[in-house]
C-alpha atoms as a PDB file:
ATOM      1  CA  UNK A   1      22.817 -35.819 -54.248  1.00  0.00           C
ATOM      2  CA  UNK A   2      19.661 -35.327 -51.825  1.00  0.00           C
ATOM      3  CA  UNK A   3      18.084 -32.101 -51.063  1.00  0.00           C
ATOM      4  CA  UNK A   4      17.044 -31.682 -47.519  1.00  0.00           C
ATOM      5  CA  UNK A   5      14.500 -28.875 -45.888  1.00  0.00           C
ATOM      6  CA  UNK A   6      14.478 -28.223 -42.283  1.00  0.00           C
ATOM      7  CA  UNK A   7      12.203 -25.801 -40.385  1.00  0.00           C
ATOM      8  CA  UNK A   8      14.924 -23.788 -38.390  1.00  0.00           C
ATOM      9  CA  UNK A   9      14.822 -21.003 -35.481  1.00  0.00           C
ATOM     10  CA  UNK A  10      18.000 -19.610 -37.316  1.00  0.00           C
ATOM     11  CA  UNK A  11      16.581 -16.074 -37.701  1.00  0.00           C
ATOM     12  CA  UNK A  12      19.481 -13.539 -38.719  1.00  0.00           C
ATOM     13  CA  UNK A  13      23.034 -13.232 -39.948  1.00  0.00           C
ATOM     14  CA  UNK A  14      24.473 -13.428 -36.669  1.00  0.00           C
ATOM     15  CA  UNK A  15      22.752 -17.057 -36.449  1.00  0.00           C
ATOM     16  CA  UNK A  16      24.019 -17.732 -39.819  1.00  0.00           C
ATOM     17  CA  UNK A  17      27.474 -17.102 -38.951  1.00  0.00           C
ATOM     18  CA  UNK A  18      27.095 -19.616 -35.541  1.00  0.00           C
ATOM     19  CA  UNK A  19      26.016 -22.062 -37.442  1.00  0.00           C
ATOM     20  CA  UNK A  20      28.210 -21.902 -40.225  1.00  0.00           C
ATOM     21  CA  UNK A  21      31.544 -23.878 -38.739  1.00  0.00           C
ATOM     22  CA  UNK A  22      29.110 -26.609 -37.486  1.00  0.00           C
ATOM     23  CA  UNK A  23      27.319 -27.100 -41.179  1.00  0.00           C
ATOM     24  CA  UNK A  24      30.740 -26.451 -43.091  1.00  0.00           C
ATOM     25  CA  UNK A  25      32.458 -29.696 -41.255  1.00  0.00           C
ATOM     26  CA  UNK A  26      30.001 -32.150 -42.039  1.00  0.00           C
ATOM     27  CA  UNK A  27      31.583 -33.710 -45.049  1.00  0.00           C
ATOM     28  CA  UNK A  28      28.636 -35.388 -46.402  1.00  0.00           C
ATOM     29  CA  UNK A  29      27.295 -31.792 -47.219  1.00  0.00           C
ATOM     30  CA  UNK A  30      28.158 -30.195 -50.026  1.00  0.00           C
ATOM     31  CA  UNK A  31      26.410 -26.874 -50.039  1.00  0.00           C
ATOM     32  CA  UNK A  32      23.730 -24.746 -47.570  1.00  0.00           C
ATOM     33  CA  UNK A  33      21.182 -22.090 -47.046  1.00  0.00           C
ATOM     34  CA  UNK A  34      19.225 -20.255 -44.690  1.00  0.00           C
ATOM     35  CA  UNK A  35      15.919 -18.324 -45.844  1.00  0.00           C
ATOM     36  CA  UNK A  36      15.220 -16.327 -43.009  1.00  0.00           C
ATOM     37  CA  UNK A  37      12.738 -14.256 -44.919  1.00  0.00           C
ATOM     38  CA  UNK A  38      10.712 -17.388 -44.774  1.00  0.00           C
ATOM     39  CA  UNK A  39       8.335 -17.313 -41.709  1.00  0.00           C
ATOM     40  CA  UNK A  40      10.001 -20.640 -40.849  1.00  0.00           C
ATOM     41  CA  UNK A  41      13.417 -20.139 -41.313  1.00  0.00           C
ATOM     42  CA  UNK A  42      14.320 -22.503 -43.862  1.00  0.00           C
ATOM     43  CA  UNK A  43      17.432 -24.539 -44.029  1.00  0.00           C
ATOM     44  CA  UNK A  44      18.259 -26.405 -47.581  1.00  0.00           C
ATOM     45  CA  UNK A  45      21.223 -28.493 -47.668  1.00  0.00           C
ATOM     46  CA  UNK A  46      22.498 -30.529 -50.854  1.00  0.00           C
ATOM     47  CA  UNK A  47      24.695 -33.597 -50.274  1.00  0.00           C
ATOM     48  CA  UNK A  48      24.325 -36.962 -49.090  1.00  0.00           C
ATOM     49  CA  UNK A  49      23.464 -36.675 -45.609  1.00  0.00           C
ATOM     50  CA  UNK A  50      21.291 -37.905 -42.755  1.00  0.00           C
ATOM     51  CA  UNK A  51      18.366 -35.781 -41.682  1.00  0.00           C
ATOM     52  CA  UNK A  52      18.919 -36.635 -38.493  1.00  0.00           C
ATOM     53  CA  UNK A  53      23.068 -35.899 -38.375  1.00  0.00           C
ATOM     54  CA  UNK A  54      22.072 -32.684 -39.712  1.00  0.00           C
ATOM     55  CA  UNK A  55      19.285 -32.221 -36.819  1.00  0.00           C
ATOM     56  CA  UNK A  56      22.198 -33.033 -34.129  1.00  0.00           C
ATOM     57  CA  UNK A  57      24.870 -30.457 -35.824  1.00  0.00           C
ATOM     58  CA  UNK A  58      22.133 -27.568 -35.243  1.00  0.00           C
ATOM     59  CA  UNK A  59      21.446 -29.042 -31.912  1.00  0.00           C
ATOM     60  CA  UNK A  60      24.728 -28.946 -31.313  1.00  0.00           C
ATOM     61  CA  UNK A  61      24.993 -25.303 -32.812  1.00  0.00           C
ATOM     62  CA  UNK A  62      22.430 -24.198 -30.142  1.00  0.00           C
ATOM     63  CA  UNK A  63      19.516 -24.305 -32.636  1.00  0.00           C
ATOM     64  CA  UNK A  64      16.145 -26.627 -33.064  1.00  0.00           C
ATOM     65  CA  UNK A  65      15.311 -27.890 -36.429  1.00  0.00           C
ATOM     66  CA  UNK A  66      12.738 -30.061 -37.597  1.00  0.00           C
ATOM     67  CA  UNK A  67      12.312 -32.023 -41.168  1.00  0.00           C
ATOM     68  CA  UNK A  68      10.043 -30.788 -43.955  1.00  0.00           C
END
């Protein structure tokens, strides 16, 4: 299992619970998190995913995210 950090604009609960159908169908991850205490908004997924498919979910979501 690979651990994956993104730099998110996901900056409150309400954004949270957007995002949360999109990141909760993507089979290939297993669990999630959002630190929006962090001045960047972290995102930390566990599973064995593709940066980039979880980029285009967020997209997709109506957020930007970038790889740490």
């Amino acid at each position: 299992m690979k651990t994956l950090k993104f730099k998110t604009n996901i900056k409150c609960g309400g954004c949270i619970a957007t995002v949360t159908p999109f990141l909760n169908q993507m089979e290939s991850i297993q669990a999630w998190e959002v630190d929006v205490n962090n001045p960047e908004k972290v995102l930390t997924v566990n599973g064995e995913t593709d940066p980039a498919q979880v980029i285009s979910t967020l997209d997709k979501a109506g957020f930007k995210a970038e790889a740490l």
